[in-house]
Protein backbone atom coordinates (compact mmCIF):
# COMPACT_ATOMS: atom_id res chain seq x y z
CA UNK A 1 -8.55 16.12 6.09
CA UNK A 2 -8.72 18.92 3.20
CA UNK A 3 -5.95 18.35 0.66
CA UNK A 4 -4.13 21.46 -1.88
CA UNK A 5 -1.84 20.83 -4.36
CA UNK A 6 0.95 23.16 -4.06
CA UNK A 7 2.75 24.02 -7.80
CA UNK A 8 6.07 25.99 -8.61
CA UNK A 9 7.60 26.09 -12.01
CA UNK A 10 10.90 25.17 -11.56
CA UNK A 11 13.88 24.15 -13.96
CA UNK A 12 14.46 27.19 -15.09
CA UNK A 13 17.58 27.87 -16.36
CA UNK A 14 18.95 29.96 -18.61
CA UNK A 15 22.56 29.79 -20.23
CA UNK A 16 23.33 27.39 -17.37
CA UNK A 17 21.64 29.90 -14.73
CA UNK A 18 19.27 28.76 -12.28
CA UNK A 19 16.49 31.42 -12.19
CA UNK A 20 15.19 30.19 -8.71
CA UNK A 21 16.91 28.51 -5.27
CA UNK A 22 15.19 25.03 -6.70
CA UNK A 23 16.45 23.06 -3.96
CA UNK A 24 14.73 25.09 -1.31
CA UNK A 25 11.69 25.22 -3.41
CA UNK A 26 11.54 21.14 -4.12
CA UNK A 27 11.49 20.72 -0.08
CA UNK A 28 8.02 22.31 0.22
CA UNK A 29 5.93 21.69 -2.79
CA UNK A 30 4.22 18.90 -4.14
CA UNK A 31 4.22 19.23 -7.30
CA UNK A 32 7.01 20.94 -10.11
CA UNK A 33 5.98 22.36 -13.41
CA UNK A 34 9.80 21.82 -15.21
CA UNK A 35 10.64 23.51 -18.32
CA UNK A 36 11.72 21.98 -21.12
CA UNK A 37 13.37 23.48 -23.52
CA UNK A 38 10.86 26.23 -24.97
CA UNK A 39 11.36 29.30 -22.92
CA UNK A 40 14.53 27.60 -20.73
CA UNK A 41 15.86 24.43 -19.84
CA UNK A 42 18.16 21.93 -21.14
CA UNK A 43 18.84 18.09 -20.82
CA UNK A 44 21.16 19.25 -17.70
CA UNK A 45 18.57 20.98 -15.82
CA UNK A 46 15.64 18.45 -16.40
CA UNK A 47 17.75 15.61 -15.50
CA UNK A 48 18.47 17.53 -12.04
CA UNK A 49 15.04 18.44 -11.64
CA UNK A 50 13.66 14.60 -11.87
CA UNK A 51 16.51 13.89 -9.80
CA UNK A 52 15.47 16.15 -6.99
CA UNK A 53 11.73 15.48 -7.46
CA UNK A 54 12.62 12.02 -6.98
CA UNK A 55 14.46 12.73 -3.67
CA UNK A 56 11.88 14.90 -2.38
CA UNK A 57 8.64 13.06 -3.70
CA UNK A 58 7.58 15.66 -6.10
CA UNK A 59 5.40 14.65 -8.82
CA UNK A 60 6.97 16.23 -12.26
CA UNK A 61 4.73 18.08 -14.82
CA UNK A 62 6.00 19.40 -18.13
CA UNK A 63 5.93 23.42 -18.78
CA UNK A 64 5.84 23.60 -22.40
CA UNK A 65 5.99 26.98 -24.28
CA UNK A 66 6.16 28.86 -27.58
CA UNK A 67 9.66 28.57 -28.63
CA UNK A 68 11.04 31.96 -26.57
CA UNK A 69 14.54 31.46 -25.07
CA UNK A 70 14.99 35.41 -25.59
CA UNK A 71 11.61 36.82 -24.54
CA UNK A 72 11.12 33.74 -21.76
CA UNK A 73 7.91 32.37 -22.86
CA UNK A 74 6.23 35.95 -22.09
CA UNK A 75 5.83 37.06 -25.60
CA UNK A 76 2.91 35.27 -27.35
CA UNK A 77 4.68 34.43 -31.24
CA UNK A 78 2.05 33.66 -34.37
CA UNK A 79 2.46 29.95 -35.26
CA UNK A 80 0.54 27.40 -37.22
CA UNK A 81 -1.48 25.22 -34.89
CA UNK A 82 0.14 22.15 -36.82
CA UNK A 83 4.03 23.67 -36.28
CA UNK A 84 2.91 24.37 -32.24
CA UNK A 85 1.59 20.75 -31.95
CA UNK A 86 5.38 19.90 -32.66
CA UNK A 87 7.01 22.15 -30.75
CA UNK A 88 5.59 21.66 -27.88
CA UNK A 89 5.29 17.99 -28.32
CA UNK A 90 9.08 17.63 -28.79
CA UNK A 91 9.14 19.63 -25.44
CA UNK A 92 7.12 16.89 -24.05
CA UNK A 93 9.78 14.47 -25.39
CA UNK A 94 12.55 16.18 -23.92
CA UNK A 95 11.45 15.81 -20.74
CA UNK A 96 10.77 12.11 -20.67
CA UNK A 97 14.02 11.17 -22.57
CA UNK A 98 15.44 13.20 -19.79
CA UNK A 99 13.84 10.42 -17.16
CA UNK A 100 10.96 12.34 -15.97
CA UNK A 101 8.15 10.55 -14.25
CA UNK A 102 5.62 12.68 -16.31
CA UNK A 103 2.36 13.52 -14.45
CA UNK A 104 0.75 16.34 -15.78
CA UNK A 105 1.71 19.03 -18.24
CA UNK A 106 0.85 22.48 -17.52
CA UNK A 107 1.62 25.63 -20.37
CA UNK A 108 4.02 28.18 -19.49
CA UNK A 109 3.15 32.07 -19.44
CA UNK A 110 2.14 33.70 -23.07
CA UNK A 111 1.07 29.98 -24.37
CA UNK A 112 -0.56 29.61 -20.88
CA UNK A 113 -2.86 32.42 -21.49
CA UNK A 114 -3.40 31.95 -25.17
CA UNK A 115 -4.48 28.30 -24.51
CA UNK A 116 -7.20 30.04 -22.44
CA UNK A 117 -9.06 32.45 -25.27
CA UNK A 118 -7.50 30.68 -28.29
CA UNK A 119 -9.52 27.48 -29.15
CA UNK A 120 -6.91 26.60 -32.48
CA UNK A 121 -3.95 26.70 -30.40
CA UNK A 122 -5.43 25.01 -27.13
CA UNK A 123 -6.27 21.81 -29.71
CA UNK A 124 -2.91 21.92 -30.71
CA UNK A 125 -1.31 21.52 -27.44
CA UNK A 126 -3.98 19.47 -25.94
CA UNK A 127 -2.90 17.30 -29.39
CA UNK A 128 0.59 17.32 -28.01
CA UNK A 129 -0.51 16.00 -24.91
CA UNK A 130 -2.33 13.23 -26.26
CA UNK A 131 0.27 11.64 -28.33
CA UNK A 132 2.54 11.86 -25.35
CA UNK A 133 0.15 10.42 -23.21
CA UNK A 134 -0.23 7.36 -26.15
CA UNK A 135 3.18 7.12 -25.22
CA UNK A 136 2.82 6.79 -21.88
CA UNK A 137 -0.01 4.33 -21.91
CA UNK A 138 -2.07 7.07 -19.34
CA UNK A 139 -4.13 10.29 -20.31
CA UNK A 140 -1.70 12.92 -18.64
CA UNK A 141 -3.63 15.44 -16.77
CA UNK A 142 -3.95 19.39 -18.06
CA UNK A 143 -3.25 21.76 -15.79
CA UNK A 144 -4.67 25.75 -15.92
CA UNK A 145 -7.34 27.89 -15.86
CA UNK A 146 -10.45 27.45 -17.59
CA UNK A 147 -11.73 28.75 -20.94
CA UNK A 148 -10.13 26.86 -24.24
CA UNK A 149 -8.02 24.75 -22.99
CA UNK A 150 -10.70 23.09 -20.56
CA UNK A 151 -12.78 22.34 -23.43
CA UNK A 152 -10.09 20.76 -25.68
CA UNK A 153 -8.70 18.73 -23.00
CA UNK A 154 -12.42 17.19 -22.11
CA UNK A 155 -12.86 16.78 -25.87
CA UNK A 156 -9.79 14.48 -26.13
CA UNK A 157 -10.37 12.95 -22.73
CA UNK A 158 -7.69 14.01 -20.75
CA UNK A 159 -8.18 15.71 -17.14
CA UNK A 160 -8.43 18.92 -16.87
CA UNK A 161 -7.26 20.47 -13.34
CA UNK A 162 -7.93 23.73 -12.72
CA UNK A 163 -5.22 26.15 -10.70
CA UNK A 164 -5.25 29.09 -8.82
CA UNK A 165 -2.46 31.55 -8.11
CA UNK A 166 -0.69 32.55 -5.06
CA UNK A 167 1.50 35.23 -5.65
CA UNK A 168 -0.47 37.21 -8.67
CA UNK A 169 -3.15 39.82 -8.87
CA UNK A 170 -6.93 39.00 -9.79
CA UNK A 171 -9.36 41.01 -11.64
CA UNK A 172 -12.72 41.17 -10.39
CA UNK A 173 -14.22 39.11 -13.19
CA UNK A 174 -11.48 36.21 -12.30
CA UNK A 175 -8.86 37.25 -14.79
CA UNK A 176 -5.42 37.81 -13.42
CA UNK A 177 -3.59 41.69 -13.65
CA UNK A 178 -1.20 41.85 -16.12
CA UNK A 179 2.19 41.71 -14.98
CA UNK A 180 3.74 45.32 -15.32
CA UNK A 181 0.39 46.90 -13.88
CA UNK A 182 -0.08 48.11 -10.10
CA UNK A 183 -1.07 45.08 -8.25
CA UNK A 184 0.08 42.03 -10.34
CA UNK A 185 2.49 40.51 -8.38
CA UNK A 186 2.75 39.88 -4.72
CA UNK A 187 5.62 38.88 -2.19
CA UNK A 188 4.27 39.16 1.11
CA UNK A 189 4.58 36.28 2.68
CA UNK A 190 2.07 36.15 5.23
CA UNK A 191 -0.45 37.57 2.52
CA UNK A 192 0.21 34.51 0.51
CA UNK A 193 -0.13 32.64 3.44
CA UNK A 194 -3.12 33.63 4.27
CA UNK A 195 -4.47 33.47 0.50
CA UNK A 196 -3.69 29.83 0.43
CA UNK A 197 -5.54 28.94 3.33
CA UNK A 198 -8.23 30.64 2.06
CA UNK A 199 -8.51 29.19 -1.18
CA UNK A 200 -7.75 25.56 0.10
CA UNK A 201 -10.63 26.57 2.95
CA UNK A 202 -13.31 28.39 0.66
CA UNK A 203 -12.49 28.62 -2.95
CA UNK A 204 -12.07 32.41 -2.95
CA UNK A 205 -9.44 35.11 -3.49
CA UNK A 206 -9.61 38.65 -3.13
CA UNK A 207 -9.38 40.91 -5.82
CA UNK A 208 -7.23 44.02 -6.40
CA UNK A 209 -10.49 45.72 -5.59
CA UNK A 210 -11.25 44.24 -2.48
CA UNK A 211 -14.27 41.98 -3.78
CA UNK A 212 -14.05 38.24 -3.60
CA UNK A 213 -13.89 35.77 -6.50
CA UNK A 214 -14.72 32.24 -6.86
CA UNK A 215 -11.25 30.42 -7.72
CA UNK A 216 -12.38 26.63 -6.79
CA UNK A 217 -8.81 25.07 -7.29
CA UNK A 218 -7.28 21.70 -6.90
CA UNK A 219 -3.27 23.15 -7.06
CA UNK A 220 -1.98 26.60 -5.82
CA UNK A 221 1.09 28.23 -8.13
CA UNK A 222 3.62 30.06 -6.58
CA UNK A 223 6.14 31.19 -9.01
CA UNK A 224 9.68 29.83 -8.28
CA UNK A 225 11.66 32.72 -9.91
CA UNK A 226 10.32 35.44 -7.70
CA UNK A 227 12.96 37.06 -5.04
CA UNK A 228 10.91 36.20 -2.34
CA UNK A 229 9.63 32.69 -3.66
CA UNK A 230 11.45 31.02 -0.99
CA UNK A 231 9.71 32.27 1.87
CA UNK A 232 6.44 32.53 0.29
CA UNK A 233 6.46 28.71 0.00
CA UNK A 234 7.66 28.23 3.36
CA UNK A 235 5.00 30.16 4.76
CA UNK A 236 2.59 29.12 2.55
CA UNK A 237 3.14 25.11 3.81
CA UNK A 238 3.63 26.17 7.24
CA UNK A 239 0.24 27.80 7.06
CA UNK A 240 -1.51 24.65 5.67
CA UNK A 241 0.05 22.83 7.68
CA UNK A 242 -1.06 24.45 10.83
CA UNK A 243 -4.40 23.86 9.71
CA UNK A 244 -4.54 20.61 9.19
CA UNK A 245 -5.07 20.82 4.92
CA UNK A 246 -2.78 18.09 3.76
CA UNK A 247 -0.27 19.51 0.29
CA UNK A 248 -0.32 16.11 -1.56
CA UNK A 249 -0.21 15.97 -5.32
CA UNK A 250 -3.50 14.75 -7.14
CA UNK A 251 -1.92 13.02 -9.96
């Protein structure tokens, strides 16, 4: 039997706000990317989030970001490599102080891109990783797309596991559309459906253009905070589960 992870980033709260219906979302996936304090999140909303990934058998992976509570993580900020390799390792900390079984850590929006093209900054957050993975006693998994971050995490030993998205936009050459431009995000949730079968099936997505790309994946993202999130996921599962491909996490 074929197996998909299944991602959402979850945790998400902001001045006590949940930005997504978490508890529907746990039910489904297999694996949630909780954030920890750069872009939202506090020791409240982790601590419920390892709570519910506990009750629903969801592996936990950190969602570190640039320090962005105003901009949520979507506004890339000019730090030192040294002063990100802090930040985002206290981040890290956070979460596991806050109980979290750690499995992977995966960067969160402008950081998650940078990490991609920017080799300085991927070191320093694959650096992060590393110490809390001495912690740990295990090399914690990277999770993304490749580029930078790939190479930084292979140079320190850690996993790298590469993602593909269900509910954004891809460029022709593989990069996704920016969010703001016609065709970034999508909500349909049969489309999605369908795109997650496909990708789990063949390793390809279709592009705004109509041309297919190679996206060879081991976890699909849906993100959490979209209105129609909820029923994106649920037809998303019911779609791989209806042919046969098993959502387990691979951590």
């Amino acid at each position: 039997m074929p197996t998909i992870d299944l991602n959402a980033d979850l945790g998400e709260t902001v001045d006590g706000v949940a930005t997504a219906d978490d508890e529907a979302m746990f039910a489904v996936i297999s694996s949630a990317s909780v954030a920890c304090g750069g872009h939202a999140g506090d020791e409240g909303s982790m601590r419920e989030a390892t709570g519910r990934a506990a009750r629903f058998g969801v592996a936990v992976g950190a969602h570190p970001s640039y320090p962005d509570l105003a901009g949520f993580g979507r506004l890339r900020i000019a730090i030192d490599p040294a002063d990100l390799r802090a930040v985002v390792a206290r981040q890290l900390s956070a979460l596991l102080d806050a109980g979290a079984d750690l499995r992977y850590v995966k960067p969160h929006g402008a950081l998650y891109h940078a990490v991609t093209v920017d080799g300085a900054e991927a070191h320093a957050v694959v650096a992060a990783i590393a110490d809390a993975s001495s912690r740990l006693g295990r090399a914690l998994p990277v999770l993304g797309l490749d580029g930078e971050i790939a190479a930084a995490a292979a140079t320190a030993g850690l996993p790298f596991v590469r993602e593909a998205f269900l509910d954004r936009g891809y460029r022709p050459d593989g990069s996704l559309v920016s969010r703001g431009e016609p065709g970034a995000l999508l909500d349909d949730p049969a489309q999605v459906a369908a795109r997650a079968v496909r990708l789990a099936r063949e390793g390809l997505v279709e592009a705004v253009d109509g041309s297919l790309v190679v996206a060879e994946a081991a976890s699909l993202c849906l993100h959490g905070d979209s209105p129609a999130a909820v029923a994106m996921a649920r037809a998303v599962r019911a779609a791989l589960d209806a042919e046969a491909i098993e959502v387990r996490a691979p951590w």
